[in-house]
N, C-alpha and C. Protein backbone atom coordinates (compact mmCIF):
# COMPACT_ATOMS: atom_id res chain seq x y z
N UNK A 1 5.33 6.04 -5.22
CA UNK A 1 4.60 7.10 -5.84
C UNK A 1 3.21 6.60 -6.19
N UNK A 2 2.45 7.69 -5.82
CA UNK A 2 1.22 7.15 -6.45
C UNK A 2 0.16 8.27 -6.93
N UNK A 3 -0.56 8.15 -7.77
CA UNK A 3 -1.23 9.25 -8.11
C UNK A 3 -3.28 9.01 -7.89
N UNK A 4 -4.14 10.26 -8.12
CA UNK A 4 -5.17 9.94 -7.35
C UNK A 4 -5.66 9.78 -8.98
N UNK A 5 -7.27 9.37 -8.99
CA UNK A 5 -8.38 9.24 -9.63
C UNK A 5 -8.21 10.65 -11.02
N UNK A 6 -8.49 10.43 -11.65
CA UNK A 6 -8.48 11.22 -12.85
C UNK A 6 -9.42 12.43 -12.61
N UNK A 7 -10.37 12.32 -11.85
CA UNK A 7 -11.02 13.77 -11.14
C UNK A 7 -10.64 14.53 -9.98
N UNK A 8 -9.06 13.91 -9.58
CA UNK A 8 -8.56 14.65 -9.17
C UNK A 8 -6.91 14.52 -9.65
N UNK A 9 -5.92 15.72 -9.39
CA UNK A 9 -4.85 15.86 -10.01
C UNK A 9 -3.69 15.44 -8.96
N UNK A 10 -3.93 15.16 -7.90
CA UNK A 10 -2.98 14.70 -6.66
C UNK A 10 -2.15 13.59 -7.30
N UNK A 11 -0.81 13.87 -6.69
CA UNK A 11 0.46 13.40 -7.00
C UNK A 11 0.91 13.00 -5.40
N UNK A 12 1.48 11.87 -4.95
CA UNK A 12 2.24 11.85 -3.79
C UNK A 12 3.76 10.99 -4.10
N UNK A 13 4.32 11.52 -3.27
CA UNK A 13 5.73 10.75 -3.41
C UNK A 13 6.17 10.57 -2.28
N UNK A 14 7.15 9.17 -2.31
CA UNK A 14 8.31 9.19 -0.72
C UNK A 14 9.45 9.54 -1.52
N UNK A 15 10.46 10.28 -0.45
CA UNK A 15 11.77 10.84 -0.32
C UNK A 15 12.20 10.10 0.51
N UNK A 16 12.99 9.44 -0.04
CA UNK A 16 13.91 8.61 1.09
C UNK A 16 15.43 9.49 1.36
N UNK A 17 16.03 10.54 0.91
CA UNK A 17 17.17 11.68 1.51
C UNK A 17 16.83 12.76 0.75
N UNK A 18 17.18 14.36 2.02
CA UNK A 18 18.32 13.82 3.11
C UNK A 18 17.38 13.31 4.50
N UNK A 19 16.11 12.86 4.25
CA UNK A 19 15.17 12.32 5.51
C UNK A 19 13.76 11.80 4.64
N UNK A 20 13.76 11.00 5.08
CA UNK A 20 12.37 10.65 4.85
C UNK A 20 10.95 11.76 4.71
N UNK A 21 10.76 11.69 3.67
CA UNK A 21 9.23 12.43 3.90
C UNK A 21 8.39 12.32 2.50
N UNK A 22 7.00 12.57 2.68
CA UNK A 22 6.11 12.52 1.78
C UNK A 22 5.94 13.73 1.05
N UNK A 23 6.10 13.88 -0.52
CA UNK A 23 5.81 14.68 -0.95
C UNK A 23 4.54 14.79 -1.72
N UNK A 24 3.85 15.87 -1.85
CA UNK A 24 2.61 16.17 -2.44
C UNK A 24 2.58 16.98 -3.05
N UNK A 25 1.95 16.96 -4.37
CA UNK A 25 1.54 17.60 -5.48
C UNK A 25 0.06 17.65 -6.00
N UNK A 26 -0.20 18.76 -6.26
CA UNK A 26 -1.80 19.24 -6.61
C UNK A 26 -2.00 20.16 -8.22
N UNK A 27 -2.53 19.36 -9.31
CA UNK A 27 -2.39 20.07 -10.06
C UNK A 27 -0.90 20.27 -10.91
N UNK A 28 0.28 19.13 -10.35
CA UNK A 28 1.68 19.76 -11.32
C UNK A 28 2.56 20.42 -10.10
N UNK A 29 1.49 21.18 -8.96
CA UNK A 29 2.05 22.23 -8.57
C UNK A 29 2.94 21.42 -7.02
N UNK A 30 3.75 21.66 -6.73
CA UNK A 30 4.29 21.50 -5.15
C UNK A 30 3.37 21.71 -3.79
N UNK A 31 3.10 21.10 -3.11
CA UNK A 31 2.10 21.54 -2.45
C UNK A 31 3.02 21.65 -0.66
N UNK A 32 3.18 20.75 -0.85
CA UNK A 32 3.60 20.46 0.89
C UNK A 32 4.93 19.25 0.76
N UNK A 33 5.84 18.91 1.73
CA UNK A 33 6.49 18.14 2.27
C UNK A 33 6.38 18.00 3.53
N UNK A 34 6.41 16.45 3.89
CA UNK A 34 5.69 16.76 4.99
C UNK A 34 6.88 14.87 5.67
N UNK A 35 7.36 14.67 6.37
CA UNK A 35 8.07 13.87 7.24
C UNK A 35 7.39 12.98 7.99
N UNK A 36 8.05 11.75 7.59
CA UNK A 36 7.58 10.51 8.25
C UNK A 36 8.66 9.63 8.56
N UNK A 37 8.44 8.81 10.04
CA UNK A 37 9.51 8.41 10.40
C UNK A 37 9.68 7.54 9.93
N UNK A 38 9.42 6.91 8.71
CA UNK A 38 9.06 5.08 8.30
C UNK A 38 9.83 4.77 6.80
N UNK A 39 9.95 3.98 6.08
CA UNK A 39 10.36 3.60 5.34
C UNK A 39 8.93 3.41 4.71
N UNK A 40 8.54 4.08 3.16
CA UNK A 40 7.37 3.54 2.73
C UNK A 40 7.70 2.59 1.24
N UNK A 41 6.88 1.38 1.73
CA UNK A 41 6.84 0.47 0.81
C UNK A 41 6.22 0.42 -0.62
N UNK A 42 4.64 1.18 -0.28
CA UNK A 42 4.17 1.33 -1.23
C UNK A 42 2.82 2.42 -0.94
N UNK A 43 2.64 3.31 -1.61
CA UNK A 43 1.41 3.82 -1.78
C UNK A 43 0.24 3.80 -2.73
N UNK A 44 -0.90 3.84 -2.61
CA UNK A 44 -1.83 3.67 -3.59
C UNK A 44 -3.31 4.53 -3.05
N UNK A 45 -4.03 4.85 -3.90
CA UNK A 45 -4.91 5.80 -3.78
C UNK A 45 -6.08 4.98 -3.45
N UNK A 46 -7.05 6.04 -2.75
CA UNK A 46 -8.59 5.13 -1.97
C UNK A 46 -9.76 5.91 -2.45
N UNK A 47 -10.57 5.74 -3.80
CA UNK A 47 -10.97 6.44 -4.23
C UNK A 47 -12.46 6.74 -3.18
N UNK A 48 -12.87 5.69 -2.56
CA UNK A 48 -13.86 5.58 -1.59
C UNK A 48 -13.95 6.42 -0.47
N UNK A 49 -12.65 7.03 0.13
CA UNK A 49 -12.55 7.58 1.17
C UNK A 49 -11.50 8.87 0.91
N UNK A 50 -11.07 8.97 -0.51
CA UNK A 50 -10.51 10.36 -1.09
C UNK A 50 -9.57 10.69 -0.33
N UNK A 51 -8.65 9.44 -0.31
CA UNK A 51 -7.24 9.68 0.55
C UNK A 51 -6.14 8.84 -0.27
N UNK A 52 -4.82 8.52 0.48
CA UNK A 52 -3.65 7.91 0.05
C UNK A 52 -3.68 7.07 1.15
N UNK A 53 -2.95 5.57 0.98
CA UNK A 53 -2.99 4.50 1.63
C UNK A 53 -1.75 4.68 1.85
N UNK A 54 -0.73 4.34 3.07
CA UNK A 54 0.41 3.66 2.76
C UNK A 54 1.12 2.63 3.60
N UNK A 55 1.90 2.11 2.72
CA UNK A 55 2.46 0.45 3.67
C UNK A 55 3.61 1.40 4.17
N UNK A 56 4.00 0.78 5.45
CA UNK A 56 5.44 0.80 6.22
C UNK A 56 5.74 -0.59 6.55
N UNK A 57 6.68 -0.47 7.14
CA UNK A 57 7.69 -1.75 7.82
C UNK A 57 6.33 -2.40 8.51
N UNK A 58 5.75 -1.79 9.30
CA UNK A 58 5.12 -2.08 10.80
C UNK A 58 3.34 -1.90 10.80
N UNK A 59 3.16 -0.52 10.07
CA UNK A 59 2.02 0.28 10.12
C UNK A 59 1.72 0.68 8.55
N UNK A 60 -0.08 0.99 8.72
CA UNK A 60 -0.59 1.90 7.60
C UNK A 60 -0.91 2.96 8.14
N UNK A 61 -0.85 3.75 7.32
CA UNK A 61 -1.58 5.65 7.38
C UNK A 61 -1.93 5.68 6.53
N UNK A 62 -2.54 6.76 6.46
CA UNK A 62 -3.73 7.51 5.64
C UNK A 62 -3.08 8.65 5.69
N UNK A 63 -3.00 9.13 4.42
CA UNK A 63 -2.73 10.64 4.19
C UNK A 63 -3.94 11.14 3.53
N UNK A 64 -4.30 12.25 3.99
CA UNK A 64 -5.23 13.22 3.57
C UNK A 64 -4.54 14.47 2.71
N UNK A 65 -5.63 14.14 1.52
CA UNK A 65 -4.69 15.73 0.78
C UNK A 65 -5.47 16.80 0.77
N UNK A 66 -6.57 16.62 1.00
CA UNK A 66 -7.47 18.40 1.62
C UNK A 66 -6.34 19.35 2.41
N UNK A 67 -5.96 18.35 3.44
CA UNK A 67 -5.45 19.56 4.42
C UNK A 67 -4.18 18.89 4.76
N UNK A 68 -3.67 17.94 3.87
CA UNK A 68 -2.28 17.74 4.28
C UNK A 68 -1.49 17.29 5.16
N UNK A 69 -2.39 16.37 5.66
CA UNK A 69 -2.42 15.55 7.03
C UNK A 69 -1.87 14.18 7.24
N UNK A 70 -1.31 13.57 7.63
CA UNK A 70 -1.14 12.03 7.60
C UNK A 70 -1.30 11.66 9.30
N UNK A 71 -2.59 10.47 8.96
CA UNK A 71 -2.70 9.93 10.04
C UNK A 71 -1.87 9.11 10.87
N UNK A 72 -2.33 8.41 12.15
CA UNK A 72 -1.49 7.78 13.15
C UNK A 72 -1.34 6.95 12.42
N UNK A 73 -0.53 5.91 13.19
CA UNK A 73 -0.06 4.84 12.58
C UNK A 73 -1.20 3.62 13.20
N UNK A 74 -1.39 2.94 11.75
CA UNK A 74 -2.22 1.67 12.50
C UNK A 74 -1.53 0.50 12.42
N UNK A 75 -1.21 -0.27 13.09
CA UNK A 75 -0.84 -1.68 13.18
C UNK A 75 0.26 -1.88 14.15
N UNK A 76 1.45 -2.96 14.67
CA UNK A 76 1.99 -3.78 15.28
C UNK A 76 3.25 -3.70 15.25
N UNK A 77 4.20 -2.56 16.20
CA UNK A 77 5.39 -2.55 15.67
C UNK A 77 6.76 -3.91 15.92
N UNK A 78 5.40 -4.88 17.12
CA UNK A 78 6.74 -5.96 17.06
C UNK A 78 5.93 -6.99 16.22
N UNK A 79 5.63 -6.57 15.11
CA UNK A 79 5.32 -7.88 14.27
C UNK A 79 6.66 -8.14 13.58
N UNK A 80 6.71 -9.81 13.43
CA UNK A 80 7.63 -9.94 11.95
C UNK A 80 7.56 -9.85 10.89
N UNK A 81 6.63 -9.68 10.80
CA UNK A 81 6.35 -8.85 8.74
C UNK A 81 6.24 -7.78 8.71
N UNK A 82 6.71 -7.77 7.66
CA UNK A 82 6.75 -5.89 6.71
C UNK A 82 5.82 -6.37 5.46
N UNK A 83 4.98 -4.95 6.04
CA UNK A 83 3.79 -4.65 4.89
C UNK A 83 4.82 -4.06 3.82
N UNK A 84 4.69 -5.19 2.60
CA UNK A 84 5.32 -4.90 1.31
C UNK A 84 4.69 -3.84 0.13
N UNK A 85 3.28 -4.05 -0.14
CA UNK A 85 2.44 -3.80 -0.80
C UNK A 85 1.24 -3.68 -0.62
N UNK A 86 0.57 -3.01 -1.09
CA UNK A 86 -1.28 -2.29 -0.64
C UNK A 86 -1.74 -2.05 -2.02
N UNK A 87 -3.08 -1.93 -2.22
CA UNK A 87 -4.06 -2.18 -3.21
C UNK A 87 -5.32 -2.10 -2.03
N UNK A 88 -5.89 -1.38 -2.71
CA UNK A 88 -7.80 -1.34 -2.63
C UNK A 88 -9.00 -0.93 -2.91
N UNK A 89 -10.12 -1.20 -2.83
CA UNK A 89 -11.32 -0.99 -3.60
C UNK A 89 -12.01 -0.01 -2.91
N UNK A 90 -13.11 0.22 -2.86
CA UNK A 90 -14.26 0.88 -1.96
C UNK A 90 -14.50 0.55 -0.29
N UNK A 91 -13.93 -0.60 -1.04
CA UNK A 91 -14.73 -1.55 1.13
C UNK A 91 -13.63 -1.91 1.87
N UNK A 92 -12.40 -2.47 1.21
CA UNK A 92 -11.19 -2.98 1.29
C UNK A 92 -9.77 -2.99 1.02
N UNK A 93 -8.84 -3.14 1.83
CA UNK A 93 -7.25 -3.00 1.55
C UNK A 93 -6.77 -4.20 1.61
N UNK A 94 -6.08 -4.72 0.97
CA UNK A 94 -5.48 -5.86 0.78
C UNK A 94 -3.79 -5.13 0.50
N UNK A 95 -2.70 -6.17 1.89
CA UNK A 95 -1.94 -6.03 2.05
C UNK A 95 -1.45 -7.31 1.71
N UNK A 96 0.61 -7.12 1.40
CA UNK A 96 0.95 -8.29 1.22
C UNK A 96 2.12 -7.41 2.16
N UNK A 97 2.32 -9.07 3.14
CA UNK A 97 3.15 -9.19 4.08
C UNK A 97 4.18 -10.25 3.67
N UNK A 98 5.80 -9.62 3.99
CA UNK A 98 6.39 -10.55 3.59
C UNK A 98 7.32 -11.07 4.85
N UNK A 99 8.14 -11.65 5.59
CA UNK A 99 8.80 -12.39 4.22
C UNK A 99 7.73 -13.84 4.02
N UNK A 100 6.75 -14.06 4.42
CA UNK A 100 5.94 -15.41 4.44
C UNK A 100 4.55 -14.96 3.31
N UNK A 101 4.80 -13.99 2.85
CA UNK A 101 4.13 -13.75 1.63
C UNK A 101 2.66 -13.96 1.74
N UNK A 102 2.25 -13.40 2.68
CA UNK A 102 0.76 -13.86 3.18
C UNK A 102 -0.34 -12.48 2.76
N UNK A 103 -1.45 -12.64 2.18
CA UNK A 103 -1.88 -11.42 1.58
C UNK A 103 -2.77 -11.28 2.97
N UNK A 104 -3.26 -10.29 3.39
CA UNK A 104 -4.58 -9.36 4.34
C UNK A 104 -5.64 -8.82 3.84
N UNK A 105 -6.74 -9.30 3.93
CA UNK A 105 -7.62 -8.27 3.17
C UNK A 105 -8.18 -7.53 4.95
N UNK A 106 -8.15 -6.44 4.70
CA UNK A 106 -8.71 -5.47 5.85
C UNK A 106 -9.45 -4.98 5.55
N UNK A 107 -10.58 -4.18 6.42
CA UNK A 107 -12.15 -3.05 6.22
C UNK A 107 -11.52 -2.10 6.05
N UNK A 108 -12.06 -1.29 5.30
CA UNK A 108 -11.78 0.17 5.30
C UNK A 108 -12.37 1.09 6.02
N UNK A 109 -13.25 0.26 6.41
CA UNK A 109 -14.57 1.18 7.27
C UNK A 109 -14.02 1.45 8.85
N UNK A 110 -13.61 0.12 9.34
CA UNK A 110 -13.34 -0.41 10.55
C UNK A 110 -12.07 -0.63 11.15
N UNK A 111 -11.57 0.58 11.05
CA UNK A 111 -9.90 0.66 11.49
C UNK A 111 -9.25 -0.57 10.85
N UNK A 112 -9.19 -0.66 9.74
CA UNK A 112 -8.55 -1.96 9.31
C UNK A 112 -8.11 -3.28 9.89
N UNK A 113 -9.73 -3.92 10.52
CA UNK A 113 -10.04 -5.04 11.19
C UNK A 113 -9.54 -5.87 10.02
N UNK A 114 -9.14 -7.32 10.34
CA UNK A 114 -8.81 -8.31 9.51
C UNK A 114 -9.58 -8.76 9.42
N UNK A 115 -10.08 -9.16 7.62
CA UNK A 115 -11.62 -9.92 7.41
C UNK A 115 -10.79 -11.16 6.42
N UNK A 116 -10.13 -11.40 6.28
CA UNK A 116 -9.53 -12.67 5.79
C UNK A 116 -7.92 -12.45 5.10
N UNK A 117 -7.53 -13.93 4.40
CA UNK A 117 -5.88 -13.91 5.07
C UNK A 117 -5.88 -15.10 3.85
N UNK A 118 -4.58 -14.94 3.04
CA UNK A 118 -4.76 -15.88 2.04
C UNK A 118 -2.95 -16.26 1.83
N UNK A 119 -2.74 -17.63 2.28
CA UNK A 119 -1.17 -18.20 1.96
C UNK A 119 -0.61 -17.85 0.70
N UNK A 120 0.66 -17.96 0.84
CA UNK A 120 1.11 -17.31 -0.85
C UNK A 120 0.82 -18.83 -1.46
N UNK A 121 1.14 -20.44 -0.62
CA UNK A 121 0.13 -21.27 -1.64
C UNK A 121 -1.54 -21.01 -2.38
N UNK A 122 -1.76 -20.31 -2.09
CA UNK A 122 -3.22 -19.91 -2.51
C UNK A 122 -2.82 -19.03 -4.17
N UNK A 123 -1.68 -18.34 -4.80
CA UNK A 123 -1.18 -17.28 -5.37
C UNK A 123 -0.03 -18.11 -6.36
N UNK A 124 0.77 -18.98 -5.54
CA UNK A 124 2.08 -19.07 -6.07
C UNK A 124 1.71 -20.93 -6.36
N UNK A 125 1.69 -20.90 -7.66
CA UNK A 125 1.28 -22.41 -8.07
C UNK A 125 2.32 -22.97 -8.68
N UNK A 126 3.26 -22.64 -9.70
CA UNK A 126 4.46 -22.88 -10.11
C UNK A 126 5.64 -23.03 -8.77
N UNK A 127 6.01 -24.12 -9.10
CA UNK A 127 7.61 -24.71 -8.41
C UNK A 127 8.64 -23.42 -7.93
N UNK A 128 8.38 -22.85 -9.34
CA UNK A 128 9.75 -21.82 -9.38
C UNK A 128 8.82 -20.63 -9.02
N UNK A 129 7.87 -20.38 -8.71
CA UNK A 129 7.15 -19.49 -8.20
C UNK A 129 7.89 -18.88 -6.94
N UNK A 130 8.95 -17.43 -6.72
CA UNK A 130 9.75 -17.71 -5.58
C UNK A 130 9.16 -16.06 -4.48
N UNK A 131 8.54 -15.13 -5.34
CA UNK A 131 8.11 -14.07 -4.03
C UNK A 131 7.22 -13.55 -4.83
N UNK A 132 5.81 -12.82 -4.13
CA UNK A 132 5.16 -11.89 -4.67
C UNK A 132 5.65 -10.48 -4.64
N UNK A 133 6.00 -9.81 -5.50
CA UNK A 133 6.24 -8.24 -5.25
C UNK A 133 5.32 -7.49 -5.29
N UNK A 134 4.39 -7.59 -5.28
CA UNK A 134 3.63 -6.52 -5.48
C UNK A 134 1.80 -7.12 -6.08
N UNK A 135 0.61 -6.17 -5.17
CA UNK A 135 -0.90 -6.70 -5.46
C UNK A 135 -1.41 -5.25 -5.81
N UNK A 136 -2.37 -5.65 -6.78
CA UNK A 136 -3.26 -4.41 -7.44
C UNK A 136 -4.80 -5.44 -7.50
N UNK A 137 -5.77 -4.41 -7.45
CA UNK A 137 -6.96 -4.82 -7.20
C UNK A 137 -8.32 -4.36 -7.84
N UNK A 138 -8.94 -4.34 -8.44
CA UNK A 138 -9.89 -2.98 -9.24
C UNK A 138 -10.95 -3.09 -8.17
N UNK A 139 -12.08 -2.64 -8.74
CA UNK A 139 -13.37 -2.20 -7.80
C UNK A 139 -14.21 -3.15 -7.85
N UNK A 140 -13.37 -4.27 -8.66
CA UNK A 140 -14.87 -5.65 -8.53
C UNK A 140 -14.39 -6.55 -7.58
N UNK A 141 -13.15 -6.50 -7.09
CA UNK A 141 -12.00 -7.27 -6.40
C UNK A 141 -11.78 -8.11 -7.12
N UNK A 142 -11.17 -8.01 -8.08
CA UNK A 142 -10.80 -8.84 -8.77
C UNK A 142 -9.11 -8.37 -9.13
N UNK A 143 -8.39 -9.42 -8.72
CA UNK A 143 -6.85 -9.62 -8.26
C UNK A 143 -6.71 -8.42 -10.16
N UNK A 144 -6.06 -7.52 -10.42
CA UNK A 144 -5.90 -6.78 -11.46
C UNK A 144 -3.95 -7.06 -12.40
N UNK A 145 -3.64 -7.18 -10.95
CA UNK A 145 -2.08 -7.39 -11.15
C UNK A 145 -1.20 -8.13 -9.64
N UNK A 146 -0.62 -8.78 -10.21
CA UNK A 146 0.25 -9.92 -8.66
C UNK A 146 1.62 -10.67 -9.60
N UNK A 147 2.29 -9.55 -9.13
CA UNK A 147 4.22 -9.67 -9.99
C UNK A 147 4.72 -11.00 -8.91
N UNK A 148 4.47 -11.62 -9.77
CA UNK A 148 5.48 -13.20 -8.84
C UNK A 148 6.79 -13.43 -9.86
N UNK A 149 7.62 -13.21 -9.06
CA UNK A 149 8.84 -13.82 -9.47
C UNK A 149 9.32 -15.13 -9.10
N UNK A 150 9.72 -15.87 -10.26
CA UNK A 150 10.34 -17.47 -10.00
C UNK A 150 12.06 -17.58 -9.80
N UNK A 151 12.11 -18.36 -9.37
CA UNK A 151 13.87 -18.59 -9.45
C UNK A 151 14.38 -19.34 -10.78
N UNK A 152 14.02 -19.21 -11.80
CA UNK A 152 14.76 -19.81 -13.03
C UNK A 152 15.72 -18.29 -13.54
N UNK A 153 16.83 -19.41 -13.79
CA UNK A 153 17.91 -18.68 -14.36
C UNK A 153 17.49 -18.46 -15.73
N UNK A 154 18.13 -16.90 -16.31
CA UNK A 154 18.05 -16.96 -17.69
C UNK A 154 19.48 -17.18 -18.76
């Protein structure tokens, strides 16, 4: 789930049954449902380009909420990572790919060309440091939130 910018009232959601699909809300109100063949990981809003981001297994899209649209799919369906998580600013999307926990920063401008690539050693400094779940990012790029979980028992 993710919601847009405070000057606007957009709501989106995934439905995972009885099928996959994206739901959208405008204002409170129901707007559209709309079907996607993918499992979504995570969504987050692009205040730069006045859309919805979202991770799949394989690919990102862009959903448009003017007219209710969700774009093609961009990226690699025989890769071995699954885009876990998305976050981004004005210029940039930063993805985290797991299971090797490797973050992406991509253009936003430029079909989401790869402009650099950061090891989860770069992130995960503690021993017991054991997965990232999840990256948030503000508009200065400056890392905002990065949920690392360790393996200590409680």
């Amino acid at each position: 789930m993710a919601g847009s910018s405070p000057s606007h009232s957009y709501l989106l959601l995934f439905q995972s049954k009885p099928n996959y699909s994206l739901v959208f809300f405008n204002n409170r109100q129901f707007v559209t449902q709309t079907p996607i063949d993918y499992f979504v990981y995570d969504i987050t809003w692009c205040q730069s380009k006045q859309l919805f981001l979202l991770a799949t297994d394989y690919y990102l899209f862009e959903y448009y909420p003017i007219d209710n649209r969700l774009s093609k799919p961009y990226g690699n369906r025989d890769s071995t990572r699954i885009q876990s998580s998305l976050t981004c600013n004005s210029t940039d999307v930063y993805v985290l790919h797991k299971p090797d926990m490797i973050i992406c920063q991509r253009d936003l401008q430029q079909s989401f060309e790869k402009r650099n690539q950061w090891s989860k050693d770069h992130f995960m400094l503690e021993k017991t440091d054991e997965i990232i779940a999840m990256i948030r990012i503000d508009e200065q790029k400056q890392i905002s939130n990065l949920f690392i979980y360790d393996n200590l028992k409680q």
